[in-house]
N, C-alpha and C. Protein backbone atom coordinates (compact mmCIF):
# COMPACT_ATOMS: atom_id res chain seq x y z
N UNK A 1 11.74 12.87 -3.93
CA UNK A 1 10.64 11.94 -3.76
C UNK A 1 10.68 10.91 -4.89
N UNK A 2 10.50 9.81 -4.01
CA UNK A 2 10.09 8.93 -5.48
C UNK A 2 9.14 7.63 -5.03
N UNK A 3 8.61 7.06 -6.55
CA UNK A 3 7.69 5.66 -6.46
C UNK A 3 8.44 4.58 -6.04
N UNK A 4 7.59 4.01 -5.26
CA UNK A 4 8.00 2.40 -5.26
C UNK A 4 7.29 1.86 -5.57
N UNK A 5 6.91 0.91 -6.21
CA UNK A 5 5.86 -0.45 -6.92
C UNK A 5 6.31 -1.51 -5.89
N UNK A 6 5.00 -1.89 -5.21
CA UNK A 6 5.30 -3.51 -4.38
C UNK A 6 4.30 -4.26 -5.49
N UNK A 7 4.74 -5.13 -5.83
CA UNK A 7 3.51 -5.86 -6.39
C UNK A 7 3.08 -7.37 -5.55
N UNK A 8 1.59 -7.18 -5.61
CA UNK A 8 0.98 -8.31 -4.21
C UNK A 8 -0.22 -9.01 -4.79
N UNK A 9 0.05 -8.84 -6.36
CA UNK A 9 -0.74 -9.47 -6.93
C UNK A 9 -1.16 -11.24 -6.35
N UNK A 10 -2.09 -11.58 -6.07
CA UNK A 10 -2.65 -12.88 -6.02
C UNK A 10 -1.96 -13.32 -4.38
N UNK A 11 -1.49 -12.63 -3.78
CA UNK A 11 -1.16 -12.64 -2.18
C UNK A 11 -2.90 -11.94 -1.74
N UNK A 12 -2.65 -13.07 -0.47
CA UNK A 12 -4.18 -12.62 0.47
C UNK A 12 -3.58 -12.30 2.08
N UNK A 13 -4.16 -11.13 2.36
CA UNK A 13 -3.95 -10.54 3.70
C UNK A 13 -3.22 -11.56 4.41
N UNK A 14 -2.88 -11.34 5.48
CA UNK A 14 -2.28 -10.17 5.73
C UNK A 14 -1.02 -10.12 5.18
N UNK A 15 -0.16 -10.77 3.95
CA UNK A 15 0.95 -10.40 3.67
C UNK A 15 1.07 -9.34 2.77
N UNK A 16 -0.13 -8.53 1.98
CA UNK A 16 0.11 -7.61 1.54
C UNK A 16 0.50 -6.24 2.98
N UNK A 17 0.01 -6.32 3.56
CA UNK A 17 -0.29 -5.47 4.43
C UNK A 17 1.45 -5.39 5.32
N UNK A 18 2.11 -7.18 5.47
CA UNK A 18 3.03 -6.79 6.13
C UNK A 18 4.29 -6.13 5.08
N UNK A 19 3.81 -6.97 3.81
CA UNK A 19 5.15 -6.04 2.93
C UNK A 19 5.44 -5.03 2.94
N UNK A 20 4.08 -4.24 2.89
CA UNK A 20 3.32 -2.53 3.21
C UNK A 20 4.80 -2.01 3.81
N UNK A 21 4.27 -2.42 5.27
CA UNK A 21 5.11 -2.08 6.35
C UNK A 21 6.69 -2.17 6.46
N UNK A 22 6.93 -3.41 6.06
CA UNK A 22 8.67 -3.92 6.06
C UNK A 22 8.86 -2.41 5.16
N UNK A 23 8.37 -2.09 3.85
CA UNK A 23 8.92 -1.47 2.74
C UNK A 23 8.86 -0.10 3.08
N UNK A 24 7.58 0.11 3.74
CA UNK A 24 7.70 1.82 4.39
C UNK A 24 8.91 1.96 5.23
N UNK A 25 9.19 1.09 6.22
CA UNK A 25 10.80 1.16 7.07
C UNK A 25 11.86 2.06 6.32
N UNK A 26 12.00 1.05 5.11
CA UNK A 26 13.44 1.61 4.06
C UNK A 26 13.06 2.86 3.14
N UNK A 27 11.56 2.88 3.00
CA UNK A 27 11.97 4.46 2.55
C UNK A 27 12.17 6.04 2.96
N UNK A 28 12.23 6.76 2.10
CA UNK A 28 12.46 7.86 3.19
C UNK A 28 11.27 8.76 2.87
N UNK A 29 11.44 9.90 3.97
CA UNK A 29 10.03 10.88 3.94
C UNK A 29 9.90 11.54 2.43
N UNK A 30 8.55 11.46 2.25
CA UNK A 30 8.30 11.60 0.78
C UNK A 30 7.90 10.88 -0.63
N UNK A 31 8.43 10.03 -0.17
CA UNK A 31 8.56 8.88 -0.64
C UNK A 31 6.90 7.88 -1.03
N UNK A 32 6.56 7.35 -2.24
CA UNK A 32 5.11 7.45 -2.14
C UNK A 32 5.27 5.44 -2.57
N UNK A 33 4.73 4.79 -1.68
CA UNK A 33 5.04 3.37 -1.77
C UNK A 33 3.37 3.44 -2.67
N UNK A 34 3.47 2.63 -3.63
CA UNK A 34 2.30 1.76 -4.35
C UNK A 34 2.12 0.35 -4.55
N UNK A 35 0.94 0.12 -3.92
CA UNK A 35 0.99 -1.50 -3.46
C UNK A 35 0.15 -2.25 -4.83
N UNK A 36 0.02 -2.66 -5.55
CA UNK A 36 -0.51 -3.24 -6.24
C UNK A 36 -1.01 -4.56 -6.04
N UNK A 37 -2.43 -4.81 -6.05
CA UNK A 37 -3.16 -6.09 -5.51
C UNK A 37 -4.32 -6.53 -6.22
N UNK A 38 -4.85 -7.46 -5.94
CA UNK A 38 -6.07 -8.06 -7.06
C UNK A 38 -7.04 -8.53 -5.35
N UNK A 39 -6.63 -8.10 -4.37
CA UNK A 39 -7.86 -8.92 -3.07
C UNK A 39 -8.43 -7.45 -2.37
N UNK A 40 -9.39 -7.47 -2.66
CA UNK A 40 -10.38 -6.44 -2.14
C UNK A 40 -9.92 -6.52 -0.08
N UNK A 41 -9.39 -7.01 0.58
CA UNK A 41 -9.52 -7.67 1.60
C UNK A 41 -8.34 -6.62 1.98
N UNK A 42 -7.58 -6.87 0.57
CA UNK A 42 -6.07 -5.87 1.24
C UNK A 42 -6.37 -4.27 1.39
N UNK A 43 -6.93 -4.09 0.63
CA UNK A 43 -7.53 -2.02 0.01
C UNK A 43 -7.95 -2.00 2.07
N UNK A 44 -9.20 -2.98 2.72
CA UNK A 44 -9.81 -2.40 3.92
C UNK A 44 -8.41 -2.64 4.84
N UNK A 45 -7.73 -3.54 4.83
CA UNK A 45 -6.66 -3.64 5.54
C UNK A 45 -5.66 -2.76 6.14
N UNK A 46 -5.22 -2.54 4.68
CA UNK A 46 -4.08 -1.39 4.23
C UNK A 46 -4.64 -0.12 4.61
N UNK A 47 -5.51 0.34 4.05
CA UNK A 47 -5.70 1.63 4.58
C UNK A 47 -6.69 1.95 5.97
N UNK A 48 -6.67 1.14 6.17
CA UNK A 48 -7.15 1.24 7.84
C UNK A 48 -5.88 0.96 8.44
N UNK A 49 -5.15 0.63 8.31
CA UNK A 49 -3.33 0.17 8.95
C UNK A 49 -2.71 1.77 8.45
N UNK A 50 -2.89 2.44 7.44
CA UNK A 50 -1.99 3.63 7.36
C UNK A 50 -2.85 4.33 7.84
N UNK A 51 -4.56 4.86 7.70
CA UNK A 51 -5.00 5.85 8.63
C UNK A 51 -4.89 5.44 10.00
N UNK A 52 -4.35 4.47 10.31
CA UNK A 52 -4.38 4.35 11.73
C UNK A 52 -2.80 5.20 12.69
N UNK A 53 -2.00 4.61 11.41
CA UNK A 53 -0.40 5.54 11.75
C UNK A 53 -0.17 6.73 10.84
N UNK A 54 -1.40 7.08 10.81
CA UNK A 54 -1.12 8.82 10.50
C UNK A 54 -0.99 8.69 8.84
N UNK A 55 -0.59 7.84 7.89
CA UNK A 55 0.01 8.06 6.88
C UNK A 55 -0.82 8.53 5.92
N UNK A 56 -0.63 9.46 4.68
CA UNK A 56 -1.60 9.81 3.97
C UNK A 56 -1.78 8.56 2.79
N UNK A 57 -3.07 8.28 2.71
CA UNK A 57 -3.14 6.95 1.87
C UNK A 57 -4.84 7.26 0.81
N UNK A 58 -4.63 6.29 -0.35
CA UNK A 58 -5.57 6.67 -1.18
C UNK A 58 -5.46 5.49 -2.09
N UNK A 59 -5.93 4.97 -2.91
CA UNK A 59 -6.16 4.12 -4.07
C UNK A 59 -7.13 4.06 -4.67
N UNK A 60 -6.84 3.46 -5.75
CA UNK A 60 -7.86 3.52 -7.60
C UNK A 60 -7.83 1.99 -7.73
N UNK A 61 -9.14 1.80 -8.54
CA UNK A 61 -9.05 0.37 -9.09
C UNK A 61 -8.48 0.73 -10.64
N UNK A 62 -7.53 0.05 -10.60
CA UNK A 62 -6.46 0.28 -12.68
C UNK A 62 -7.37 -0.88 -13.05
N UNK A 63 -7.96 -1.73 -12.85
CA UNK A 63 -8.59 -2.72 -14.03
C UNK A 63 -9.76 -3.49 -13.21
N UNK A 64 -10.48 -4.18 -13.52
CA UNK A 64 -11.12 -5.25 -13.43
C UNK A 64 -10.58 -6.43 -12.15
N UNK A 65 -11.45 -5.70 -10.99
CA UNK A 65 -10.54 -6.26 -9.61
C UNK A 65 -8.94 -6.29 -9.38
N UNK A 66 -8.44 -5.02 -9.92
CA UNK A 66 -7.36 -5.08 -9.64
C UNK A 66 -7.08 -3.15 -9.29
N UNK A 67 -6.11 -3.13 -8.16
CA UNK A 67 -6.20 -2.19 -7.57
C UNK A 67 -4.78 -1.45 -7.06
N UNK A 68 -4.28 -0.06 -7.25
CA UNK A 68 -3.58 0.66 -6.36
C UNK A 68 -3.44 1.25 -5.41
N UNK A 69 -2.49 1.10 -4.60
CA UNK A 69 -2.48 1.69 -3.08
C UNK A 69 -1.76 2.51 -2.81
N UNK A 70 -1.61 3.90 -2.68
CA UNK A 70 -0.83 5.04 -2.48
C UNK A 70 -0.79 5.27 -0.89
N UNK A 71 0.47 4.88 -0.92
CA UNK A 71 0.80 5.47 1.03
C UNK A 71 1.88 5.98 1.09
N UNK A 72 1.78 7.62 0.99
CA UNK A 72 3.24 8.35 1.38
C UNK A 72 3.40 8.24 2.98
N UNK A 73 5.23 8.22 2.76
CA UNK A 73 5.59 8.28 3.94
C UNK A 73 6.01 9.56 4.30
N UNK A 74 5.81 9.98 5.93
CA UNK A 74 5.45 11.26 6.02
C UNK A 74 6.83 11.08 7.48
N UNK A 75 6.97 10.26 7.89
CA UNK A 75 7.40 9.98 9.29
C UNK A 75 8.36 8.88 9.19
């Protein structure tokens, strides 16, 4: 298993959301993608897009409007 860091700092929906996706493709099961973002817009996006395809997903705010996105890939 391992991390990936996307960073989507100062990007506004939906391109955090499609990087999400392109980047889950190439990894493999286990594998725990972290999206890093500063738009509150992406957190409802993103994880309504991975609970929607099953994926286990979770995030923390690390600072002052700025936020992590944990979505292992399971599939």
């Amino acid at each position: 298993m391992k991390e990936i860091k996307l960073d989507c700092l100062d990007e506004i929906c939906p391109i955090p959301l499609l990087k999400a996706n392109k980047e889950l493709e190439r990894l493999r099961i286990g594998d725990i993608l972290i999206l890093h973002t500063n738009h509150s817009c992406s957190i409802a996006n993103v994880v309504e897009w991975a609970k929607k395809h099953s994926y286990p997903v979770d995030y923390i705010e690390i600072g002052d409007g700025e936020w992590e996105i944990f979505i292992e890939k399971i599939k």
